[in-house]
Protein backbone atom coordinates (compact mmCIF):
# COMPACT_ATOMS: atom_id res chain seq x y z
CA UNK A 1 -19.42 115.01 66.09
CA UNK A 2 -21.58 114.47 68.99
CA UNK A 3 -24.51 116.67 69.38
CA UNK A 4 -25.88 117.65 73.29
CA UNK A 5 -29.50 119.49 73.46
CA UNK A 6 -29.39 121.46 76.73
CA UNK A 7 -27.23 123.14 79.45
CA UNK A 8 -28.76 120.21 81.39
CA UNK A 9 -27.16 117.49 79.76
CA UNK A 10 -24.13 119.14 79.52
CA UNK A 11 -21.17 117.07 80.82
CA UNK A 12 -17.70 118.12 82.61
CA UNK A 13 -14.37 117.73 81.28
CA UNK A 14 -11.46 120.25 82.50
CA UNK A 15 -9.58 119.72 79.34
CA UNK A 16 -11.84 121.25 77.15
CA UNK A 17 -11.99 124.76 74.71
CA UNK A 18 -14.79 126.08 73.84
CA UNK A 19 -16.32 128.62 70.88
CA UNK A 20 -19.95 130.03 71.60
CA UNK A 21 -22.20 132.20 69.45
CA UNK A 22 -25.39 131.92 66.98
CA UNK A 23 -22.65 130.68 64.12
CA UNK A 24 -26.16 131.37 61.29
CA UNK A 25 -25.16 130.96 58.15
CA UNK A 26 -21.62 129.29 58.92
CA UNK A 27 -20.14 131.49 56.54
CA UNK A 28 -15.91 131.74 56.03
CA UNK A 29 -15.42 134.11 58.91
CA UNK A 30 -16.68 131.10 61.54
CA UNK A 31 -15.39 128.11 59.47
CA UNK A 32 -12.09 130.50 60.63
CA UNK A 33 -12.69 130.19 64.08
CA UNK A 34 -13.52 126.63 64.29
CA UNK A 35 -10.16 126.07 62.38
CA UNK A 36 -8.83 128.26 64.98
CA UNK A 37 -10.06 126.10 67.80
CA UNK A 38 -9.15 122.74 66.48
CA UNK A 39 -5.90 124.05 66.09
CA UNK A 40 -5.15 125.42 69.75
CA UNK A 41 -6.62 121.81 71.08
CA UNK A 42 -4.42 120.02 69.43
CA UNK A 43 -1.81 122.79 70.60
CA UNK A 44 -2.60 122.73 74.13
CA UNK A 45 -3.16 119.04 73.81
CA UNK A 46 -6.65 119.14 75.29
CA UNK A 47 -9.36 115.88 75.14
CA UNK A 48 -12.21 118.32 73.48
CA UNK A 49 -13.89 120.84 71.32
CA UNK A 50 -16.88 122.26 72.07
CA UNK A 51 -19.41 124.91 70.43
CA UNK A 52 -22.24 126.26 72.27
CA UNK A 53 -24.94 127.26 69.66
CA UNK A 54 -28.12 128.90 70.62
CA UNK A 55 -31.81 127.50 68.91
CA UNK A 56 -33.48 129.29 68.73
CA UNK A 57 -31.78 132.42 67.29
CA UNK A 58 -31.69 134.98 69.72
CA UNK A 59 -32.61 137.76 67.82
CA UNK A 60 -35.76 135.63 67.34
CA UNK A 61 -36.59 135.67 71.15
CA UNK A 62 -35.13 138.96 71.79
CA UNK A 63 -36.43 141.06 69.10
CA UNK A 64 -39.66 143.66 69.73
CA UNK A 65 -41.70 143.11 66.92
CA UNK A 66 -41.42 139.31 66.89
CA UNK A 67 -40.72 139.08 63.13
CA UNK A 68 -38.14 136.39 61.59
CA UNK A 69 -34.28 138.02 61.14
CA UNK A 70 -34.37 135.53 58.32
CA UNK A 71 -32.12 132.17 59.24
CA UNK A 72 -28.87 132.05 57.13
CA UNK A 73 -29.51 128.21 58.48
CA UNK A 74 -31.80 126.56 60.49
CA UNK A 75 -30.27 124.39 62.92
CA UNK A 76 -30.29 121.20 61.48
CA UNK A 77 -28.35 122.68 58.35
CA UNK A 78 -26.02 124.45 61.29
CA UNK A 79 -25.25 121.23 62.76
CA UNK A 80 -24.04 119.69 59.54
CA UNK A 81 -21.92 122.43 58.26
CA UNK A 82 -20.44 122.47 62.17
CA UNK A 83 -19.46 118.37 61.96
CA UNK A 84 -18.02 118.83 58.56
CA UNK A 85 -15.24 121.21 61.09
CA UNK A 86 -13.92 118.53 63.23
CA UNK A 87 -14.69 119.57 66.42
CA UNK A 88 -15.93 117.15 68.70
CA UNK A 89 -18.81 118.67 70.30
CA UNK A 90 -21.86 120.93 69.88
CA UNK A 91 -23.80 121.85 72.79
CA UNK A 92 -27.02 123.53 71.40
CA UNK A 93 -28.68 125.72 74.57
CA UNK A 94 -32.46 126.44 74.16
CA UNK A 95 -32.60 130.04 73.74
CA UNK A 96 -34.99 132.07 75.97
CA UNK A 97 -35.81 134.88 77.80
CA UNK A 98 -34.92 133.49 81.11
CA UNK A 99 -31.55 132.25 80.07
CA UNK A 100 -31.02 135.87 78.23
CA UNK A 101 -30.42 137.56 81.60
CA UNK A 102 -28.00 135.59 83.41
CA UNK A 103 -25.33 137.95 83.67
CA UNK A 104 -22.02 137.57 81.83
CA UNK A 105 -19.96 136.91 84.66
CA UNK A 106 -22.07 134.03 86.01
CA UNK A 107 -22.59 132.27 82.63
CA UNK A 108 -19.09 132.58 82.33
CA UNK A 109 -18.26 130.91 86.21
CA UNK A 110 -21.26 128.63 86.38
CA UNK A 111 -21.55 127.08 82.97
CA UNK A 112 -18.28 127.51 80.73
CA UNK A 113 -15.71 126.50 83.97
CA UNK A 114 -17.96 124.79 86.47
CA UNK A 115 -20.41 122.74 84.11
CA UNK A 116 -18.38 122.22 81.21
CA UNK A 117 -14.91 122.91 82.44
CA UNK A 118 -13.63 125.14 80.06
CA UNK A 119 -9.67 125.79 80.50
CA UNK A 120 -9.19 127.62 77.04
CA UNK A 121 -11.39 129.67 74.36
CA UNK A 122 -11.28 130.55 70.82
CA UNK A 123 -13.86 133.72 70.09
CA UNK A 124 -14.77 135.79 66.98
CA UNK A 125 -13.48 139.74 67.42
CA UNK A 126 -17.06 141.33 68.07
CA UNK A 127 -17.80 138.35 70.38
CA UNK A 128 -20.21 139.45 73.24
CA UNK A 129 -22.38 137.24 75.48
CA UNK A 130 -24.61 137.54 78.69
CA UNK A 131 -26.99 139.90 79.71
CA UNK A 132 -27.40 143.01 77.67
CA UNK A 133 -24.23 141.93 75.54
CA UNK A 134 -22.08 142.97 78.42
CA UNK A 135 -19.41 140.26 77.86
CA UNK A 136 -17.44 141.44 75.40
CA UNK A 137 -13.93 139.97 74.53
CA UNK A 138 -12.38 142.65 77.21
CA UNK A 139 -14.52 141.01 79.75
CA UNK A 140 -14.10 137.88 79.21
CA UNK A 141 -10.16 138.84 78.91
CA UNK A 142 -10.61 139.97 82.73
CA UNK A 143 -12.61 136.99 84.03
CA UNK A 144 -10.49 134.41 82.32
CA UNK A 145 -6.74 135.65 83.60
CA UNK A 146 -8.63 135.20 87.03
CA UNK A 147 -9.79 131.62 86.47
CA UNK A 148 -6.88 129.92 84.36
CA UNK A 149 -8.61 129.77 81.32
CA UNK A 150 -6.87 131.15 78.19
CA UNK A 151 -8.71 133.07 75.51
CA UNK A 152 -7.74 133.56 71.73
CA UNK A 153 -9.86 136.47 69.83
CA UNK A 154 -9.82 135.50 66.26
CA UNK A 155 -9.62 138.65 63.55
CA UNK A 156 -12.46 139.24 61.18
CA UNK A 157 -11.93 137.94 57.75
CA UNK A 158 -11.63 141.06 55.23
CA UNK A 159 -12.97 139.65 51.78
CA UNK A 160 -12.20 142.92 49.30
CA UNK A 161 -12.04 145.49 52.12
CA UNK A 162 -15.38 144.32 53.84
CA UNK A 163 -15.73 142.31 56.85
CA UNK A 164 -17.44 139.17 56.98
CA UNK A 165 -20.87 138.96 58.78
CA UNK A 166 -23.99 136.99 59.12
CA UNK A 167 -25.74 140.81 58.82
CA UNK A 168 -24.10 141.49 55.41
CA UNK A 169 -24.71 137.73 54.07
CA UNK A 170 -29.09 138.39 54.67
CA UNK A 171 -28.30 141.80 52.85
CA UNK A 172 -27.03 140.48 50.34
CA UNK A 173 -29.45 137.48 49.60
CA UNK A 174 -32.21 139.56 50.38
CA UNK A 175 -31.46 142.21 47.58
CA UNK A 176 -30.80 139.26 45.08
CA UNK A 177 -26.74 139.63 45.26
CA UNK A 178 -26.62 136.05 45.36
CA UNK A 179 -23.10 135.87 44.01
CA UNK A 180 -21.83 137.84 46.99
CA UNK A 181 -23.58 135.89 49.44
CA UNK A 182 -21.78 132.48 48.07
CA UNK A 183 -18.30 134.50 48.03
CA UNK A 184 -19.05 134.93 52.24
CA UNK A 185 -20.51 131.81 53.00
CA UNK A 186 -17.78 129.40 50.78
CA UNK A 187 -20.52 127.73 49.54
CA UNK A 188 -23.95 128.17 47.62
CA UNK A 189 -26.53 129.62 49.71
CA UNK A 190 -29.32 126.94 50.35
CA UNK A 191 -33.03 126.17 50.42
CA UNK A 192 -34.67 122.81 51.60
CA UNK A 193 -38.38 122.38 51.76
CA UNK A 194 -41.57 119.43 50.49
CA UNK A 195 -42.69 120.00 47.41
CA UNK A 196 -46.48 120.58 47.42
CA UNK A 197 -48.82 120.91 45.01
CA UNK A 198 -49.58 124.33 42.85
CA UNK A 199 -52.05 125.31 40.48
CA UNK A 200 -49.87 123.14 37.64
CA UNK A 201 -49.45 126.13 34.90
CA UNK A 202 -46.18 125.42 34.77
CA UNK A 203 -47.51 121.51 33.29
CA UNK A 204 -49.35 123.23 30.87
CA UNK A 205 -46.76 125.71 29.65
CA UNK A 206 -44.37 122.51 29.44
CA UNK A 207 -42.11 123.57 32.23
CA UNK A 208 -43.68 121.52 35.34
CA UNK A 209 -41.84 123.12 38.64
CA UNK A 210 -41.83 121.70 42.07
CA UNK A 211 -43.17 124.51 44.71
CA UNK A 212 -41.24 124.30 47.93
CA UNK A 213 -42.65 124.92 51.37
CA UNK A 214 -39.62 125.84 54.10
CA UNK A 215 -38.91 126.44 57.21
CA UNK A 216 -40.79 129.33 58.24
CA UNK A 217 -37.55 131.25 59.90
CA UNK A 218 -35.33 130.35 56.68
CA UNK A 219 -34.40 133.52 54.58
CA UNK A 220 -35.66 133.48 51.05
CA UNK A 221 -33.63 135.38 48.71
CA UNK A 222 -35.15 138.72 46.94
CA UNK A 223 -37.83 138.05 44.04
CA UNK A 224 -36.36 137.05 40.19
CA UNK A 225 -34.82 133.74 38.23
CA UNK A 226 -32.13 132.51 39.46
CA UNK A 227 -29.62 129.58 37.48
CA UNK A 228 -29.21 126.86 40.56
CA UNK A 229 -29.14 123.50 41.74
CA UNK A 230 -31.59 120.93 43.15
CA UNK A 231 -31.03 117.54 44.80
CA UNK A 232 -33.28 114.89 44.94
CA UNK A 233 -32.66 111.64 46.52
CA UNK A 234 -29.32 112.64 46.61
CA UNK A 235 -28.73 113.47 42.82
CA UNK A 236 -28.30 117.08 41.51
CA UNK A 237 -29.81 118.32 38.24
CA UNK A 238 -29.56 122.12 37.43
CA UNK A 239 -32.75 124.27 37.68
CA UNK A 240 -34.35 127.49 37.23
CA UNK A 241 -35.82 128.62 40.70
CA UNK A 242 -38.31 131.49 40.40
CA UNK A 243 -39.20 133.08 44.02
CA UNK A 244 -41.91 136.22 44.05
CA UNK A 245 -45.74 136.56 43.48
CA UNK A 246 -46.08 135.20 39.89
CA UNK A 247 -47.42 138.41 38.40
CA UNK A 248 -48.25 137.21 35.44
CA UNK A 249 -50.91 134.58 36.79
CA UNK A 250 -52.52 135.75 39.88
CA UNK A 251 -50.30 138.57 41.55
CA UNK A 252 -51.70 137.77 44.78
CA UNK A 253 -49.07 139.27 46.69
CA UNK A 254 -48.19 135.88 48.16
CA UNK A 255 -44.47 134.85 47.66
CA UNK A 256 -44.11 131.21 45.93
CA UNK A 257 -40.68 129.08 45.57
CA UNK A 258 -40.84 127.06 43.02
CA UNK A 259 -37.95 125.36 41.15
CA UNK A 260 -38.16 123.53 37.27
CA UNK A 261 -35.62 120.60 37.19
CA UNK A 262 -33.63 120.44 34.16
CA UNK A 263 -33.97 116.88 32.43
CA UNK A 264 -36.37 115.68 35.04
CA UNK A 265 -39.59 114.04 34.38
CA UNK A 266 -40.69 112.59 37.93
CA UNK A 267 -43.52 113.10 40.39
CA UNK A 268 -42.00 115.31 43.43
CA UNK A 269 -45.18 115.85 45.04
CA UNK A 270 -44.18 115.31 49.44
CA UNK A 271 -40.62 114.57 48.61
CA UNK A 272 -37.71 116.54 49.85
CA UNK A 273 -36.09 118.54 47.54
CA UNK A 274 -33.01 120.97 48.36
CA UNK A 275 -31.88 124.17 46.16
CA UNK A 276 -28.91 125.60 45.89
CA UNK A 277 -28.35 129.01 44.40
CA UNK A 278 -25.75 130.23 41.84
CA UNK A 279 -26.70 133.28 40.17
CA UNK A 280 -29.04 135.36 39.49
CA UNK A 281 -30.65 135.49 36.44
CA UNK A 282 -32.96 139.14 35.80
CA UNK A 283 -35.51 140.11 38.22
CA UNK A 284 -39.36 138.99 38.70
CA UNK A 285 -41.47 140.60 35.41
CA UNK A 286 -45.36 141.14 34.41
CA UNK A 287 -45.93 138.96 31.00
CA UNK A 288 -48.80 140.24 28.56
CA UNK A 289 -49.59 136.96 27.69
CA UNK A 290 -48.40 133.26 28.86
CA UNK A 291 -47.28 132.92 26.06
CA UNK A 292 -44.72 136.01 26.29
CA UNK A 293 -44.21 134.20 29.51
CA UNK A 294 -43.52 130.55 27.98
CA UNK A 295 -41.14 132.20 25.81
CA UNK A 296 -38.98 133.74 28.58
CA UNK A 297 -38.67 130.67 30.42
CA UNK A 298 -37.83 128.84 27.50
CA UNK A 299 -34.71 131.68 27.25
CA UNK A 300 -34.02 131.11 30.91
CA UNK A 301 -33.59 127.47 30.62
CA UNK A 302 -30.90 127.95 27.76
CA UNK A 303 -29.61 130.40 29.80
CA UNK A 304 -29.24 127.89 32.71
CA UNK A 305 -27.71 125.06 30.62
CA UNK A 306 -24.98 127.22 29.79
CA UNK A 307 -24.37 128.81 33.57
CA UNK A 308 -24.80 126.40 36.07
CA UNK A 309 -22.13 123.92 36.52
């Protein structure tokens, strides 16, 4: 998949359909559209694919109080998950304030037709773009039977009666409901971060963990033990991942990752390391004593050698 940073190096081809939207999290309802649009342009036999992504989010830039929405992915992990598609392009516009008020109609003339030559489109149902949101799939509908260009609206994906949404995903992680989360997205729901170095209790209980830092926009799922995954150098081992304030230590009101490898005994210190989550275990708890403490994670770990596949 090729990968173009900015409207300005952008190039033209009039046999092209396009998809645009934030696509966080990549979750089953967009891995339907993309099908969607591979589909028609092999359909309409046309020479390219193209998503237009936004970095960053816009609910980042747009947003009042200038707090993180939590990223499903950050765009590196976004680009990955969109190759793994097959379409052929992803044209990743820097997202500001300037380029949130060009009105619908003009984004739609100037840069999907004229600059990228758009002749077909393939769009989620509650797809709106432009100023204000004002291009919504009726819209669009209107401007494209006056250009030529064709436009598919793809139907939500209903997973038990619910809809599938990037909004109902960062619920959903956030509360803990980590299981729910990986039934939307189609896959585990994933940290990456270096491993620095912590106050090494965890050494002296016998359970060394690796503390993560992450991107600073990445959602973190809600505080507890959860059974998961880690890769390092590209080989998994199962893990217990503990994310809250460590009450029983310091309670500092700081959240820490941190993440004990299962049948690991090697320094991680500035190495990459990259969770995955697969259940949740019980929720984040006040020990009387480390040892109370030691003997919980001890439980955990035999809980996670039995869970995690």
């Amino acid at each position: 998949m090729k990968v173009t940073w900015g409207l300005e190096n952008a190039s033209y081809n009039p046999r092209t359909i396009t998809t645009l939207g934030s696509y966080d999290g990549m979750h089953r309802g967009h891995v339907e559209i993309l099908n969607r649009l591979t589909n028609k342009q092999a359909e309409l036999g046309l020479a390219r694919s193209i998503v237009l992504t936004f970095d960053p989010h816009p609910q980042e830039v747009l947003q009042k109080n200038n707090t993180s929405i939590g990223l499903l992915t950050t765009i590196d992990e976004r680009l990955s998950l969109l190759e793994k598609t097959g379409v052929d392009e992803t044209l990743v516009i820097r997202f500001s304030h300037e380029f949130a008020i060009i009105p619908y109609n003009d984004f739609f003339r100037d840069i999907l037709v004229k600059k990228i030559g758009t002749s077909a489109m393939v769009v989620g149902f509650n797809h709106a773009f432009g100023k204000n949101r004002e291009g919504d799939i009726d819209h669009l509908k209107a401007l494209a039977s006056g250009s030529g260009v064709t436009v598919e609206e793809v139907a939500p994906l209903i997973i038990n009666g619910i809809s599938i949404s990037s909004t109902k995903i960062r619920h959903a992680i956030t509360n803990g409901n980590i299981s729910i989360a990986n039934d939307y997205l189609g896959r585990p729901y994933e940290l990456t971060g270096i491993v620095v170095q912590g106050d090494k209790l965890g050494r002296t209980l016998g359970y060394p963990t690796a503390n993560l830092i992450i991107h600073e926009h990445k959602l973190v799922p809600g505080d507890g033990v959860y059974a998961g995954s880690a890769f390092v150098d590209g080989i998994r081992y199962n893990a217990a991942i503990s994310i809250g304030t460590r009450p029983s230590i310091n309670d500092l009101g700081q959240r820490v990752i941190e993440a004990y490898l299962l049948d690991f005994d090697q320094n991680l210190y500035n190495k990459q390391v990259r969770l995955q989550f697969h259940s949740f275990l019980r929720p984040q708890k006040k020990f009387d004593s480390l040892d109370a403490l030691k003997e919980q994670i001890t439980d955990d770990i035999e809980n996670i050698r039995t869970s995690v596949i």
